[in-house]
C-alpha atoms as a PDB file:
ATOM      1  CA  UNK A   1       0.011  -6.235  19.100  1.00  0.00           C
ATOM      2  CA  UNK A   2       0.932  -6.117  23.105  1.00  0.00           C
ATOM      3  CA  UNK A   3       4.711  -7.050  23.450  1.00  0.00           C
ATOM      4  CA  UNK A   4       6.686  -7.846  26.344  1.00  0.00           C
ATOM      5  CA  UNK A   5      10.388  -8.612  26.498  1.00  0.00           C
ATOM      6  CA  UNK A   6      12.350  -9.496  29.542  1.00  0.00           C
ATOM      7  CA  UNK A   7      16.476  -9.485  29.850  1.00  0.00           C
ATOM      8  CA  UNK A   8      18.918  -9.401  32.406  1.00  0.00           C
ATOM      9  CA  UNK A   9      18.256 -13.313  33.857  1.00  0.00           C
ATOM     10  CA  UNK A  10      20.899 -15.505  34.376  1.00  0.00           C
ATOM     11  CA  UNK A  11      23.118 -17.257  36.997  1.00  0.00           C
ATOM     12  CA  UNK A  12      24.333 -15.948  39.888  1.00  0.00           C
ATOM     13  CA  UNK A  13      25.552 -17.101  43.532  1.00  0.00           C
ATOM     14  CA  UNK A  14      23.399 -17.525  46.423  1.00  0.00           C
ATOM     15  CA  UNK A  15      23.395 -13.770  48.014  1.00  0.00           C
ATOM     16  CA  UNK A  16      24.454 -12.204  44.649  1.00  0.00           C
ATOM     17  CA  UNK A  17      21.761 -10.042  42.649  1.00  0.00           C
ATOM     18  CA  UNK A  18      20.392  -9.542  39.713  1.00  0.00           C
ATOM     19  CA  UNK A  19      18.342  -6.941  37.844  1.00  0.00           C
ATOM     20  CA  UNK A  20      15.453  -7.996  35.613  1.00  0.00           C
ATOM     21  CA  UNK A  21      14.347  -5.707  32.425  1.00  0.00           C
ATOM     22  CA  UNK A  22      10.967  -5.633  30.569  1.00  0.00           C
ATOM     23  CA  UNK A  23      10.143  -3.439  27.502  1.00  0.00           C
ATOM     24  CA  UNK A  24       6.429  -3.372  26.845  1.00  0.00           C
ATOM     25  CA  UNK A  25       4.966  -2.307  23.831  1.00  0.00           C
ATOM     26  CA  UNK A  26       1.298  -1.977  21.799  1.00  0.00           C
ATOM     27  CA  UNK A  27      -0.254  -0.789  24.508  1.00  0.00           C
ATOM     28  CA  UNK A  28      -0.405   2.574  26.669  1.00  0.00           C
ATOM     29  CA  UNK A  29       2.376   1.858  29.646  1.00  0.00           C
ATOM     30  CA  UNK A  30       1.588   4.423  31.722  1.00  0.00           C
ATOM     31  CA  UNK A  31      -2.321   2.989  32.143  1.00  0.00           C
ATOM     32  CA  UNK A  32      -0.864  -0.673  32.868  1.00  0.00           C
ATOM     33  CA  UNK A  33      -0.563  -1.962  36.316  1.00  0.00           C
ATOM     34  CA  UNK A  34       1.956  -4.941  36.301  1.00  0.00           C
ATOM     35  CA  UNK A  35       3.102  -7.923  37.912  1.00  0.00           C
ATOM     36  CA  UNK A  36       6.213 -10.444  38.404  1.00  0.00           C
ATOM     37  CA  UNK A  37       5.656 -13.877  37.944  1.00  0.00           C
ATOM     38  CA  UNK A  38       7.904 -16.607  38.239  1.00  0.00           C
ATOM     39  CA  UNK A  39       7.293 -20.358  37.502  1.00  0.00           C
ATOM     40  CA  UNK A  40       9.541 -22.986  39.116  1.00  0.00           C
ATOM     41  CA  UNK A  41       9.142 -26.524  36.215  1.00  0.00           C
ATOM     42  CA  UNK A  42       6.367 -28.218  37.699  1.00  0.00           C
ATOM     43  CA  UNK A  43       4.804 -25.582  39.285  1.00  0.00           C
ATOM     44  CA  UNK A  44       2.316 -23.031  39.385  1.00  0.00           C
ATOM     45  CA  UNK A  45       3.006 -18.817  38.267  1.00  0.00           C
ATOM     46  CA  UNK A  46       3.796 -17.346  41.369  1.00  0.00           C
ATOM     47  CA  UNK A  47       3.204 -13.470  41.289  1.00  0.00           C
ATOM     48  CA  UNK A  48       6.334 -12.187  42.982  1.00  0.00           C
ATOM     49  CA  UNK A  49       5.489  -8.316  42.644  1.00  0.00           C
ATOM     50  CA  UNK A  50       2.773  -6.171  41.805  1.00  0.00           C
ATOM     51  CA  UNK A  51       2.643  -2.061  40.743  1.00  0.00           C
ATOM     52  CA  UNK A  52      -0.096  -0.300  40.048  1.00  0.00           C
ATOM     53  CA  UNK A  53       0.107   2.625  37.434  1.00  0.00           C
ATOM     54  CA  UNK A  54       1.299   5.870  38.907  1.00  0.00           C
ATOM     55  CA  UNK A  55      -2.093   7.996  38.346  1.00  0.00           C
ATOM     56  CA  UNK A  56      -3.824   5.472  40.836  1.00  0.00           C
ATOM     57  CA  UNK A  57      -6.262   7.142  42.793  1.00  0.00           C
ATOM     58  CA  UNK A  58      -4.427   6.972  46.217  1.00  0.00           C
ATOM     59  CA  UNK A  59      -1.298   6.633  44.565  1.00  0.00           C
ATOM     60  CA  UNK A  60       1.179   4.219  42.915  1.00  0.00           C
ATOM     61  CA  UNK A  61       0.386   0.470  45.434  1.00  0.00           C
ATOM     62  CA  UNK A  62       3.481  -2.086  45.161  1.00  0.00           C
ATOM     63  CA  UNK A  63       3.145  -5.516  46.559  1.00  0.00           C
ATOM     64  CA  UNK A  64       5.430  -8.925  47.223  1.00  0.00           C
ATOM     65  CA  UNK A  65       4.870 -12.291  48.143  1.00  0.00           C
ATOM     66  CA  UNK A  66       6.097 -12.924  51.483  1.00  0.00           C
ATOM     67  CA  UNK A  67       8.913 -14.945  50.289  1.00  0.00           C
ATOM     68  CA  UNK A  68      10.688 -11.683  48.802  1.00  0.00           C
ATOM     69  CA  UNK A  69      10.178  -8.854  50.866  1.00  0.00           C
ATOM     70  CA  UNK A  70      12.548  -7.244  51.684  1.00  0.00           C
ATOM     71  CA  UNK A  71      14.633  -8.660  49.111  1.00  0.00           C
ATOM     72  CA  UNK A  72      12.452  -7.654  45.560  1.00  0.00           C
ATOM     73  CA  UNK A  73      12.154  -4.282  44.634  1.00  0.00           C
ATOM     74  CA  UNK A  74       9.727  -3.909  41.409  1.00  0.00           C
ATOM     75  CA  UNK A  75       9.541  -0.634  39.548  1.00  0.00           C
ATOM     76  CA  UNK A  76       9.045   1.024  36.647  1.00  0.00           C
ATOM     77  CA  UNK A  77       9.815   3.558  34.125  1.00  0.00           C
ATOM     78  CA  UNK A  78       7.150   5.433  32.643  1.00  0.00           C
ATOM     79  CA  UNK A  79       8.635   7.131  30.062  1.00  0.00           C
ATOM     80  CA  UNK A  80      10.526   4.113  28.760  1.00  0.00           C
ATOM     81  CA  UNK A  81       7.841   1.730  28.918  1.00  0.00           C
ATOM     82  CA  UNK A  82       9.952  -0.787  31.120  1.00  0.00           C
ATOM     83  CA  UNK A  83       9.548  -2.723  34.244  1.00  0.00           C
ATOM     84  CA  UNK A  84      12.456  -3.545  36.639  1.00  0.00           C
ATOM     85  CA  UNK A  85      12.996  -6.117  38.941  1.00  0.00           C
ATOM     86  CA  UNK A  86      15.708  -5.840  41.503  1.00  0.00           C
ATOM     87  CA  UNK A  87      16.177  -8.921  42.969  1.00  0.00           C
ATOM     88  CA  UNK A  88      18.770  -8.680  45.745  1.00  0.00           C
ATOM     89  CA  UNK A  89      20.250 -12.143  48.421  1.00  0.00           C
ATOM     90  CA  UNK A  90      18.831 -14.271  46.019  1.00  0.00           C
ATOM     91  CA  UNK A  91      18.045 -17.925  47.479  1.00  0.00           C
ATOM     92  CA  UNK A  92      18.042 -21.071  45.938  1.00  0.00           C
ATOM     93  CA  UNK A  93      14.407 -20.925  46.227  1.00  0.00           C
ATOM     94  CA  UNK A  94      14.419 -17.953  44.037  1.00  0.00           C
ATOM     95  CA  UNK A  95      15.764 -20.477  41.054  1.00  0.00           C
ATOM     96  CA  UNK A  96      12.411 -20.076  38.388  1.00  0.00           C
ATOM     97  CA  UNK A  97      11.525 -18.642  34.868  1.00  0.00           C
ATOM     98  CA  UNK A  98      10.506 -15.022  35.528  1.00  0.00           C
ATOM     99  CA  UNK A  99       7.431 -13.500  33.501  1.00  0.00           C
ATOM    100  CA  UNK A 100       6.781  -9.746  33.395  1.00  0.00           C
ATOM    101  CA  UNK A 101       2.979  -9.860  32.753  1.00  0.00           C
ATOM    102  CA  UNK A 102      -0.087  -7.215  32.575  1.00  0.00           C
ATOM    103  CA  UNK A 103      -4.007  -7.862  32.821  1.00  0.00           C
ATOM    104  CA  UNK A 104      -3.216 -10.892  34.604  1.00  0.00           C
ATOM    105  CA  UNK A 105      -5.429 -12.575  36.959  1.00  0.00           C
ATOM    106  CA  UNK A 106      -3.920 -13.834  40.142  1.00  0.00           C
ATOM    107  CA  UNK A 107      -6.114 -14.808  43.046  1.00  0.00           C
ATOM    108  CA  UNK A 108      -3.760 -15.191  45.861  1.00  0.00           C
ATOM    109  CA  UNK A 109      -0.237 -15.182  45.288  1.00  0.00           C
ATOM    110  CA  UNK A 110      -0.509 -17.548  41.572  1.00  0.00           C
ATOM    111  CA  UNK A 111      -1.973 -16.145  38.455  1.00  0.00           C
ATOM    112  CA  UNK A 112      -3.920 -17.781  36.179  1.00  0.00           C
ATOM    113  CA  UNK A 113      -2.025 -19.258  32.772  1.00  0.00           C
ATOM    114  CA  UNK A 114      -3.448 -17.518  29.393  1.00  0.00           C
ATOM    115  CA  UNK A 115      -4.556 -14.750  31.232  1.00  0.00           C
ATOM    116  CA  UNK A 116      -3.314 -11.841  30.397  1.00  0.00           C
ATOM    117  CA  UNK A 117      -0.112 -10.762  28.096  1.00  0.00           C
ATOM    118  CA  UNK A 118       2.960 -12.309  29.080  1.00  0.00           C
ATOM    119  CA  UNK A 119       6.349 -12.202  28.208  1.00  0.00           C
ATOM    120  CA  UNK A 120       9.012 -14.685  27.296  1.00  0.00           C
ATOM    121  CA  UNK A 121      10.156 -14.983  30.363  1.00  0.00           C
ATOM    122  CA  UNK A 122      14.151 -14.933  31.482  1.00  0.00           C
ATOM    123  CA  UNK A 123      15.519 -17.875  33.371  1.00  0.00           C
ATOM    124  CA  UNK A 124      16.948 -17.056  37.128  1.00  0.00           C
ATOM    125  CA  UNK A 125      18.973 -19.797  38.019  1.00  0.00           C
ATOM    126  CA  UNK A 126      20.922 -19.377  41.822  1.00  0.00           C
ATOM    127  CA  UNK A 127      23.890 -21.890  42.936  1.00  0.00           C
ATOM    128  CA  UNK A 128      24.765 -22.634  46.419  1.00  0.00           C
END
């Protein structure tokens, strides 16, 4: 059974940080690319970050939605089977449910629901 577990949400000031976890298990890690998603109530999944696996031919691709650059840093540990997400000058925009996911299938920057494995997800929330 594929299992993914997210930690490290919470609340935190506009311009503070905060580090997401996910441990994956029941499948291989170092084989899965993986993605960020976050879901504001209402709306749709938003894929926030995207890494490939590390034995991509051309080598390892990361990449944000426009709206975090600069500001999201996604990365992982092989060896650990875990996912980070450093999410630095968080905005109140940033305020959503965050989802570490694999085999997902986003089109554009939103991913389709009950695609995929999915975590939990970890609540985010940012005060002004």
């Amino acid at each position: 059974e594929v299992k993914l577990l997210e930690s490290g949400g919470g609340s935190v000031q506009a311009g503070g940080s905060i580090k997401l976890s996910c441990t994956v298990s029941g499948l291989y890690f170092p084989n899965a690319a993986m993605s960020w998603v976050r879901q504001v109530r209402g709306k749709g999944l938003e894929r926030v970050a995207f890494i490939s696996t590390a034995i991509r031919t051309g080598g390892m691709r990361i990449d944000y939605v426009d709206s975090v650059k600069g500001r999201f840093t996604i990365s992982r540990d092989d060896a650990n089977n875990t996912l980070y997400l450093q999410m630095n000058n968080l905005k109140s925009e940033d305020a959503a449910v965050y989802y570490c996911a694999t085999r997902v299938d986003c089109p554009g920057d939103y991913c389709t629901a009950g695609v995929g494995y999915w975590g939990q997800g970890t609540q985010v929330t940012v005060s002004s």
